[in-house]
C-alpha atoms as a PDB file:
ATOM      1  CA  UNK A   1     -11.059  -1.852  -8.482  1.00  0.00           C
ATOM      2  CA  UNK A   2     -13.975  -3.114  -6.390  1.00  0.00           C
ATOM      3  CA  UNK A   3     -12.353  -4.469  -3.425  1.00  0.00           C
ATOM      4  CA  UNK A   4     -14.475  -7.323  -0.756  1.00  0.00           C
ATOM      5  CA  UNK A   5     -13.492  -9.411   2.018  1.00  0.00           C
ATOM      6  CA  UNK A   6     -10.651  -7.580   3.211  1.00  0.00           C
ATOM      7  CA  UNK A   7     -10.934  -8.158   7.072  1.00  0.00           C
ATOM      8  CA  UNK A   8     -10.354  -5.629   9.822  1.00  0.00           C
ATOM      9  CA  UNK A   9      -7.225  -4.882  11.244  1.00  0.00           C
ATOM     10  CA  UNK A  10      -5.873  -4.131   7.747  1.00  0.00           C
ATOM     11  CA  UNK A  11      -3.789  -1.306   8.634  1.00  0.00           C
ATOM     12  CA  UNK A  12      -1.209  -0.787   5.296  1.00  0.00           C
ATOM     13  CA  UNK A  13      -1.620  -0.156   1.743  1.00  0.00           C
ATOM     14  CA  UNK A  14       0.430  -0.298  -1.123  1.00  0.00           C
ATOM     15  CA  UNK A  15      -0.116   0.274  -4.723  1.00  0.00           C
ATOM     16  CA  UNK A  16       1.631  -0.703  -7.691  1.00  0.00           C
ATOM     17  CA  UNK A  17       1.570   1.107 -11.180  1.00  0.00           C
ATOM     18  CA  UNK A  18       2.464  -1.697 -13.888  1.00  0.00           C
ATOM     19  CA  UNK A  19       4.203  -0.873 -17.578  1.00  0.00           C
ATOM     20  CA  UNK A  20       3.707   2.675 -16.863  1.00  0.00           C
ATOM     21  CA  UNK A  21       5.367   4.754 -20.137  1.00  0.00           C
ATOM     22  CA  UNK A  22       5.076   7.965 -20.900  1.00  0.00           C
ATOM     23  CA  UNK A  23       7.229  10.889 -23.198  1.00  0.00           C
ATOM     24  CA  UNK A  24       7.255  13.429 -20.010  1.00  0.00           C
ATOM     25  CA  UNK A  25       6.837  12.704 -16.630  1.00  0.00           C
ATOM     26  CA  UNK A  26       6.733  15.534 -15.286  1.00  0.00           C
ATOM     27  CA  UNK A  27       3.187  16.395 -16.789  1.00  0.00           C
ATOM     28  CA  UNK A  28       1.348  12.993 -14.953  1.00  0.00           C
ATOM     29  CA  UNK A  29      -1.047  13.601 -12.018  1.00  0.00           C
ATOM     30  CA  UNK A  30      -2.175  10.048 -10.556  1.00  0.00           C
ATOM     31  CA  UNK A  31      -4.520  10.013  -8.084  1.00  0.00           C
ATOM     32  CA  UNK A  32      -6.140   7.421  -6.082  1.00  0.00           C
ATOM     33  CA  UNK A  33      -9.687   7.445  -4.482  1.00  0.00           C
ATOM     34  CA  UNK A  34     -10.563   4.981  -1.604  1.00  0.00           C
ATOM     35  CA  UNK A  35     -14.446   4.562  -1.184  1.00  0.00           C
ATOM     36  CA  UNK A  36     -14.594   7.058   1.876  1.00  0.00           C
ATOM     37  CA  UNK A  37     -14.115   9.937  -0.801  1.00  0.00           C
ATOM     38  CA  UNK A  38     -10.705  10.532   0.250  1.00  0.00           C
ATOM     39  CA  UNK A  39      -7.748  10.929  -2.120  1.00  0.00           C
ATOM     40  CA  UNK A  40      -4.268  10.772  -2.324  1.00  0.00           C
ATOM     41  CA  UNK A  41      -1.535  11.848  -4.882  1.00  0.00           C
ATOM     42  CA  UNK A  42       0.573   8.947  -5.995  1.00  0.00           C
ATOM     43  CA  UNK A  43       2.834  11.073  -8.238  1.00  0.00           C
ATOM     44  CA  UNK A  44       2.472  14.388  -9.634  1.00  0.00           C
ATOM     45  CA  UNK A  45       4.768  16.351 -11.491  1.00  0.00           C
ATOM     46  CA  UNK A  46       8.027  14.141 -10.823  1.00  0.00           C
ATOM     47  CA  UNK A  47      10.470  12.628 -13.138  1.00  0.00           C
ATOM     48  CA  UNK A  48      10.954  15.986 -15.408  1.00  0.00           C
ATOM     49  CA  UNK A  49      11.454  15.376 -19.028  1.00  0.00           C
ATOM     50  CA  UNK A  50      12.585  12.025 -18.966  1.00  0.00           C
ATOM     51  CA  UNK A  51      11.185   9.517 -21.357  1.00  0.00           C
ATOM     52  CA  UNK A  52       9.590   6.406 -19.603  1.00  0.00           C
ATOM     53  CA  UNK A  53       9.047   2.994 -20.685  1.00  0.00           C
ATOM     54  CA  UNK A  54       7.360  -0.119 -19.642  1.00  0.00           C
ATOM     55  CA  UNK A  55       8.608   0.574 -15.557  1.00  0.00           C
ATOM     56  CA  UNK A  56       6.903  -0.711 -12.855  1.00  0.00           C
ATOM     57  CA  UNK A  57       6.318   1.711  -9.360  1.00  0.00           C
ATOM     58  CA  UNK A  58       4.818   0.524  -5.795  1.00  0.00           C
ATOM     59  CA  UNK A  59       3.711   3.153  -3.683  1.00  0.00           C
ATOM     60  CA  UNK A  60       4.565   2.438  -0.593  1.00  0.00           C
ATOM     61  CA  UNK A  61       4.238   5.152   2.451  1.00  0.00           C
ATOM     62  CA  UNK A  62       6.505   3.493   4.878  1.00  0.00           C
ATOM     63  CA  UNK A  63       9.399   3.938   2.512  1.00  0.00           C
ATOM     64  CA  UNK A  64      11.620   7.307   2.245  1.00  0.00           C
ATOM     65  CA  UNK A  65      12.451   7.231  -0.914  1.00  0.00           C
ATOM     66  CA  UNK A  66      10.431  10.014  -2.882  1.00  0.00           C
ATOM     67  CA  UNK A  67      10.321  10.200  -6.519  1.00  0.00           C
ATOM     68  CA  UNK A  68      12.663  12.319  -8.742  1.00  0.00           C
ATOM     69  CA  UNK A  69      11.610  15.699  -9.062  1.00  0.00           C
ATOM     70  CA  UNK A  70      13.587  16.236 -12.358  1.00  0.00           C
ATOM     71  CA  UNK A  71      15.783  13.424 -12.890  1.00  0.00           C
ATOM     72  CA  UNK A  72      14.674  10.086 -14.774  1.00  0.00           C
ATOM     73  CA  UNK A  73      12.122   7.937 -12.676  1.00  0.00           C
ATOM     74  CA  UNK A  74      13.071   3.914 -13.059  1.00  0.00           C
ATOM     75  CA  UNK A  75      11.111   1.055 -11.659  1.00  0.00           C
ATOM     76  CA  UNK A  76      10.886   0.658  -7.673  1.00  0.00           C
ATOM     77  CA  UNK A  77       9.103   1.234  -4.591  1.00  0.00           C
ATOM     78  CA  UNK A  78       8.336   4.810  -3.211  1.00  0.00           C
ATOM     79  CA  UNK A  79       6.386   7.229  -1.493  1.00  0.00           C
ATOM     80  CA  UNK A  80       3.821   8.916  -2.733  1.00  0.00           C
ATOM     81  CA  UNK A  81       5.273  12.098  -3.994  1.00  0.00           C
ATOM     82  CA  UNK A  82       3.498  15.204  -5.299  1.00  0.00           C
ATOM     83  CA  UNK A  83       6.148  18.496  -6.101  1.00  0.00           C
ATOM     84  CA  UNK A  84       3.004  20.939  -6.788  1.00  0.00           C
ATOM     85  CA  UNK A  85       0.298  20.628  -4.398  1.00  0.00           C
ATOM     86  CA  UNK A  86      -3.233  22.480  -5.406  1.00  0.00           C
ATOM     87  CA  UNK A  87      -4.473  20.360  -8.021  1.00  0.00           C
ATOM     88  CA  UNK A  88      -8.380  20.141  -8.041  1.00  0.00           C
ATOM     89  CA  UNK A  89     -10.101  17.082  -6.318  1.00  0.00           C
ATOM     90  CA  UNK A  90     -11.349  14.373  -8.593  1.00  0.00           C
ATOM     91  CA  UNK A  91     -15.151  13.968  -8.936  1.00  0.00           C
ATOM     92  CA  UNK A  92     -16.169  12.335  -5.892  1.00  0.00           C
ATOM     93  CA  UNK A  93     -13.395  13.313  -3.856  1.00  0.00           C
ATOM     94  CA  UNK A  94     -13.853  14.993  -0.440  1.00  0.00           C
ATOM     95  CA  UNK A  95     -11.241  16.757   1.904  1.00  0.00           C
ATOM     96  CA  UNK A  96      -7.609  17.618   0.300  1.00  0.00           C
ATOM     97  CA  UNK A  97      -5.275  16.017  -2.315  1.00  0.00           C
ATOM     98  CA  UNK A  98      -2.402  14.759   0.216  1.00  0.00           C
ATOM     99  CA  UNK A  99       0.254  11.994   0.114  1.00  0.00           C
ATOM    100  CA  UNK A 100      -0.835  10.482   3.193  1.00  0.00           C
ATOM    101  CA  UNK A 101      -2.453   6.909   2.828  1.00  0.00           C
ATOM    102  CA  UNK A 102      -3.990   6.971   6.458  1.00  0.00           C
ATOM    103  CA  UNK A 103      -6.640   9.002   4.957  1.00  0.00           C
ATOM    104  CA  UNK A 104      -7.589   6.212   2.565  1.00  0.00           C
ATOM    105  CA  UNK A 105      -7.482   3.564   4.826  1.00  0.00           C
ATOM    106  CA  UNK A 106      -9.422   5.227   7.646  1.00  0.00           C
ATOM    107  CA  UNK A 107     -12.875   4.631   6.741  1.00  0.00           C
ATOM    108  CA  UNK A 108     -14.574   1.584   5.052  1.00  0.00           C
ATOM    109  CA  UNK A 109     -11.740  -0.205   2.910  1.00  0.00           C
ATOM    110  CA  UNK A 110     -14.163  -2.421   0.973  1.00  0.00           C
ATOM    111  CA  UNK A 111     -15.706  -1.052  -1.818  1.00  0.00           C
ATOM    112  CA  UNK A 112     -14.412   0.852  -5.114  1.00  0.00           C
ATOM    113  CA  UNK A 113     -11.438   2.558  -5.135  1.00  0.00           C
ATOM    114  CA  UNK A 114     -10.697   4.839  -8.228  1.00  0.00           C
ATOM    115  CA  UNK A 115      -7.537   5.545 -10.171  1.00  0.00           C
ATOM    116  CA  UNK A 116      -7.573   8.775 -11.943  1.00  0.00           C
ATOM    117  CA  UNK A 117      -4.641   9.879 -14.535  1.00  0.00           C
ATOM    118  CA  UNK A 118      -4.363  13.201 -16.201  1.00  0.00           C
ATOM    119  CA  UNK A 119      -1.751  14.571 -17.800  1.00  0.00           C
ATOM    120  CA  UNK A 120      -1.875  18.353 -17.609  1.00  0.00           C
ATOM    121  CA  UNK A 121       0.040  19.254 -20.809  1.00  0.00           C
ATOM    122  CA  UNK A 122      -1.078  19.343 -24.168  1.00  0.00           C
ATOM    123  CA  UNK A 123       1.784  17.388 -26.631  1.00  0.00           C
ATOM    124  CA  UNK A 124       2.627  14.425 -24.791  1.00  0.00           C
ATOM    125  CA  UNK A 125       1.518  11.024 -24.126  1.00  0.00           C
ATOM    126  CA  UNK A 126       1.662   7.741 -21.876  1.00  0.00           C
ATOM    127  CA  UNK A 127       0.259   4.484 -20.638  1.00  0.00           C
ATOM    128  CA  UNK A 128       0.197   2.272 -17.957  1.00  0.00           C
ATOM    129  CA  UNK A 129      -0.756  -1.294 -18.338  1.00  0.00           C
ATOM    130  CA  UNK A 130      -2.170  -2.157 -15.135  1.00  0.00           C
ATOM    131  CA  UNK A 131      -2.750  -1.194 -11.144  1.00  0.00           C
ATOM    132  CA  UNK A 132      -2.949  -2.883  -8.550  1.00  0.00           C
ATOM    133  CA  UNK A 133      -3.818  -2.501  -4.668  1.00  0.00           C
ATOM    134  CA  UNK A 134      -1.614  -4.367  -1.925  1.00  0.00           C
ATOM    135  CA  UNK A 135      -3.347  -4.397   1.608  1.00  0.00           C
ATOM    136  CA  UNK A 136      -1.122  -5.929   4.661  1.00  0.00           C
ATOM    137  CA  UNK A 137      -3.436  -7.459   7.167  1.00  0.00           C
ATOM    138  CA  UNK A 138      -2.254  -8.813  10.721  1.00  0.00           C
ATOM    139  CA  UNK A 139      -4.400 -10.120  13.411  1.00  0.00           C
ATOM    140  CA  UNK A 140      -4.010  -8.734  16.949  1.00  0.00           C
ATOM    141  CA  UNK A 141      -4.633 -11.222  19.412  1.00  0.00           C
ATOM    142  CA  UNK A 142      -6.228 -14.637  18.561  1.00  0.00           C
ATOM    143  CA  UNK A 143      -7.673 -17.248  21.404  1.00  0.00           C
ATOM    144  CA  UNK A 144      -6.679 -20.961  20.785  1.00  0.00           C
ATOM    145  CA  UNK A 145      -8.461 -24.271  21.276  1.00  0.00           C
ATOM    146  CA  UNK A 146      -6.485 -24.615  24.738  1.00  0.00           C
ATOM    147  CA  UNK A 147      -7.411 -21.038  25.840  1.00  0.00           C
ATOM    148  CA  UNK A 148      -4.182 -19.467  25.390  1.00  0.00           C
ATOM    149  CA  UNK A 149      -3.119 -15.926  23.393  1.00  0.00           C
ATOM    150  CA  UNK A 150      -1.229 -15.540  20.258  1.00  0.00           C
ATOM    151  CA  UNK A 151       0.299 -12.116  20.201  1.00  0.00           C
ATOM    152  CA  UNK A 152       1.631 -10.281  16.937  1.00  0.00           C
ATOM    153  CA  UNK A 153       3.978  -7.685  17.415  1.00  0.00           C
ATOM    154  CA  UNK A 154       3.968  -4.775  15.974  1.00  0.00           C
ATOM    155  CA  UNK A 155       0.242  -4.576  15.709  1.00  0.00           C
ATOM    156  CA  UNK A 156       0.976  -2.404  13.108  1.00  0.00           C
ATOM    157  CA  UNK A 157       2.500  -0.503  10.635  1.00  0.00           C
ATOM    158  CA  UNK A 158       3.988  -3.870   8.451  1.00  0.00           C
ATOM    159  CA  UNK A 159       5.111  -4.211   5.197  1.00  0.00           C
ATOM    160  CA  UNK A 160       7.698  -6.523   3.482  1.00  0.00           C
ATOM    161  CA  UNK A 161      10.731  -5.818   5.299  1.00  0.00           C
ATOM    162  CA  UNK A 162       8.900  -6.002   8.617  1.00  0.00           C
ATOM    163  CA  UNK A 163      10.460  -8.796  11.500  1.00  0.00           C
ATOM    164  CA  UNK A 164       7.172 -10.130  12.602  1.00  0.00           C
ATOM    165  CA  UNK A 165       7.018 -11.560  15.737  1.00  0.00           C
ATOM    166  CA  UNK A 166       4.746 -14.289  17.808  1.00  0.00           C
ATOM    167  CA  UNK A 167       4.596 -14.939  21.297  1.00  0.00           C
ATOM    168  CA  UNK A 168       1.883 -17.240  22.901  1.00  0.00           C
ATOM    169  CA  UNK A 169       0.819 -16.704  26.571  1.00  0.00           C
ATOM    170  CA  UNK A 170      -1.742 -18.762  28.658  1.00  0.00           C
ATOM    171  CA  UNK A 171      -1.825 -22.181  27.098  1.00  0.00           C
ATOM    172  CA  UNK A 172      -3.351 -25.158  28.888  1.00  0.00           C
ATOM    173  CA  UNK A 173      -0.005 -26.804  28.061  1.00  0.00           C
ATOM    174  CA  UNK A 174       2.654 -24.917  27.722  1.00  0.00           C
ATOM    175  CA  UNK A 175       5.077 -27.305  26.136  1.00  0.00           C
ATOM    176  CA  UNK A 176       2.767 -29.419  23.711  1.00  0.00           C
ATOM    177  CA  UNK A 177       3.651 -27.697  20.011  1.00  0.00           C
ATOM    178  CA  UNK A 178       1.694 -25.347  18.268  1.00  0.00           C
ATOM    179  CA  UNK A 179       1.237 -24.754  14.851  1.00  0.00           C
ATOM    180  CA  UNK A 180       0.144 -22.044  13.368  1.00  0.00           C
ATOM    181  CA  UNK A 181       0.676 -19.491  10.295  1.00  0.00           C
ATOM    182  CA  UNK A 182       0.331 -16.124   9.390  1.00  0.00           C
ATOM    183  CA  UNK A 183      -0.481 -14.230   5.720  1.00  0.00           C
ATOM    184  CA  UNK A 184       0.802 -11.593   4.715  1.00  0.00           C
ATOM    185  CA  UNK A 185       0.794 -10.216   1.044  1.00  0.00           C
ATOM    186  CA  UNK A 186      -0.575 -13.594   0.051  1.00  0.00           C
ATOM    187  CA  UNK A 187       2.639 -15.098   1.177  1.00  0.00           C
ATOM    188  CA  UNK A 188       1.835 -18.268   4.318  1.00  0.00           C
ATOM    189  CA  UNK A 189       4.816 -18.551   6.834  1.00  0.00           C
ATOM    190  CA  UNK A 190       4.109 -21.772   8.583  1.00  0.00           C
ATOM    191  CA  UNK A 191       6.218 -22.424  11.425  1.00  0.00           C
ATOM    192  CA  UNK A 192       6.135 -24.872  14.802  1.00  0.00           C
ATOM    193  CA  UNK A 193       7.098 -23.624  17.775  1.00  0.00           C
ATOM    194  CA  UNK A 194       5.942 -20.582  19.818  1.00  0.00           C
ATOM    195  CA  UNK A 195       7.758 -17.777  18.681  1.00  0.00           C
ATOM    196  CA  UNK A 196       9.283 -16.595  14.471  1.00  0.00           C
ATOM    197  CA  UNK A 197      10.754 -13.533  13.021  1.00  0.00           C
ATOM    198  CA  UNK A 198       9.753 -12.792   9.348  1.00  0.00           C
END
């Protein structure tokens, strides 16, 4: 996926694995390059020898919930998990394999980023329909037309379950209203007034 436009401040990622089926799990290696080089595992060796079909995974590294390591694996968000660390670098790759997504968003964010799939076992098969990459971007602090600061808090990490809120400081006039909205995940919360939780 060649990805443009993406401004700064982005500061999370998610990714989402659509229709993925496959006859054992537990064989899958899914790696994802960012276009510094760096990789990280989405899921290796998790879900044992449980037949998947047509489930849909986000990877999401402010969650806690980890993959099965042996037990069926069923459509939901999770962290990237990887049960047996080692595995070689993709072509391209530089560093380690980790499960860390700071790596990836660390360096230039626009650019290709790389999915690689293997499955490390001779006798089985899967699929997975499509992927997908999820950035959260946030401004920090944005001067209005009166002079006046718009404040986001927290700067960052966000993701969906994130209260986001807005305070305004240093407006010419203090009690004229303000509009203003704020994207996140493609989603516009437009509110009036000088302060909203998400």
């Amino acid at each position: 996926i060649t990805v443009s436009g993406v401004p700064v401040g982005t500061s999370t990622l998610r990714v989402k694995l659509n229709g993925l089926s496959h006859t054992w799990p537990d064989d899958m290696d899914v790696f994802l390059m960012a276009p510094n080089g760096a990789v990280a595992a989405l899921m290796s060796d998790s879900g044992g020898s449980s037949v998947v079909s047509g489930i849909n995974l986000v990877f999401d590294g402010a969650v806690s919930t980890s993959l099965p390591d042996e037990t069926a694996i069923t459509s939901g968000t999770y962290r990237p998990t990887d049960y047996e660390t080692g595995e070689l670098l993709p072509s391209g790759g530089i560093g380690t394999i980790g499960t860390s997504f700071t790596t990836l968003t660390a360096g230039a964010i626009n650019g290709a980023w790389k999915l690689f799939v293997t499955d490390d076992v001779d006798g089985d098969s899967g699929t997975i329909t499509s992927w997908a990459l999820v950035f959260d971007t946030i401004a920090t602090d944005t001067t209005g037309p009166t002079g006046g600061t718009m404040t986001l808090s927290p700067a960052s990490p966000i993701n969906a379950a994130t209260a986001l809120n807005v305070s305004f400081s240093g407006w010419t006039d203090p009690s004229a209203p303000l509009n203003y909205s704020v994207l996140v995940d493609d989603v516009v919360v437009s509110v009036l007034g000088s302060s909203a939780a998400r």
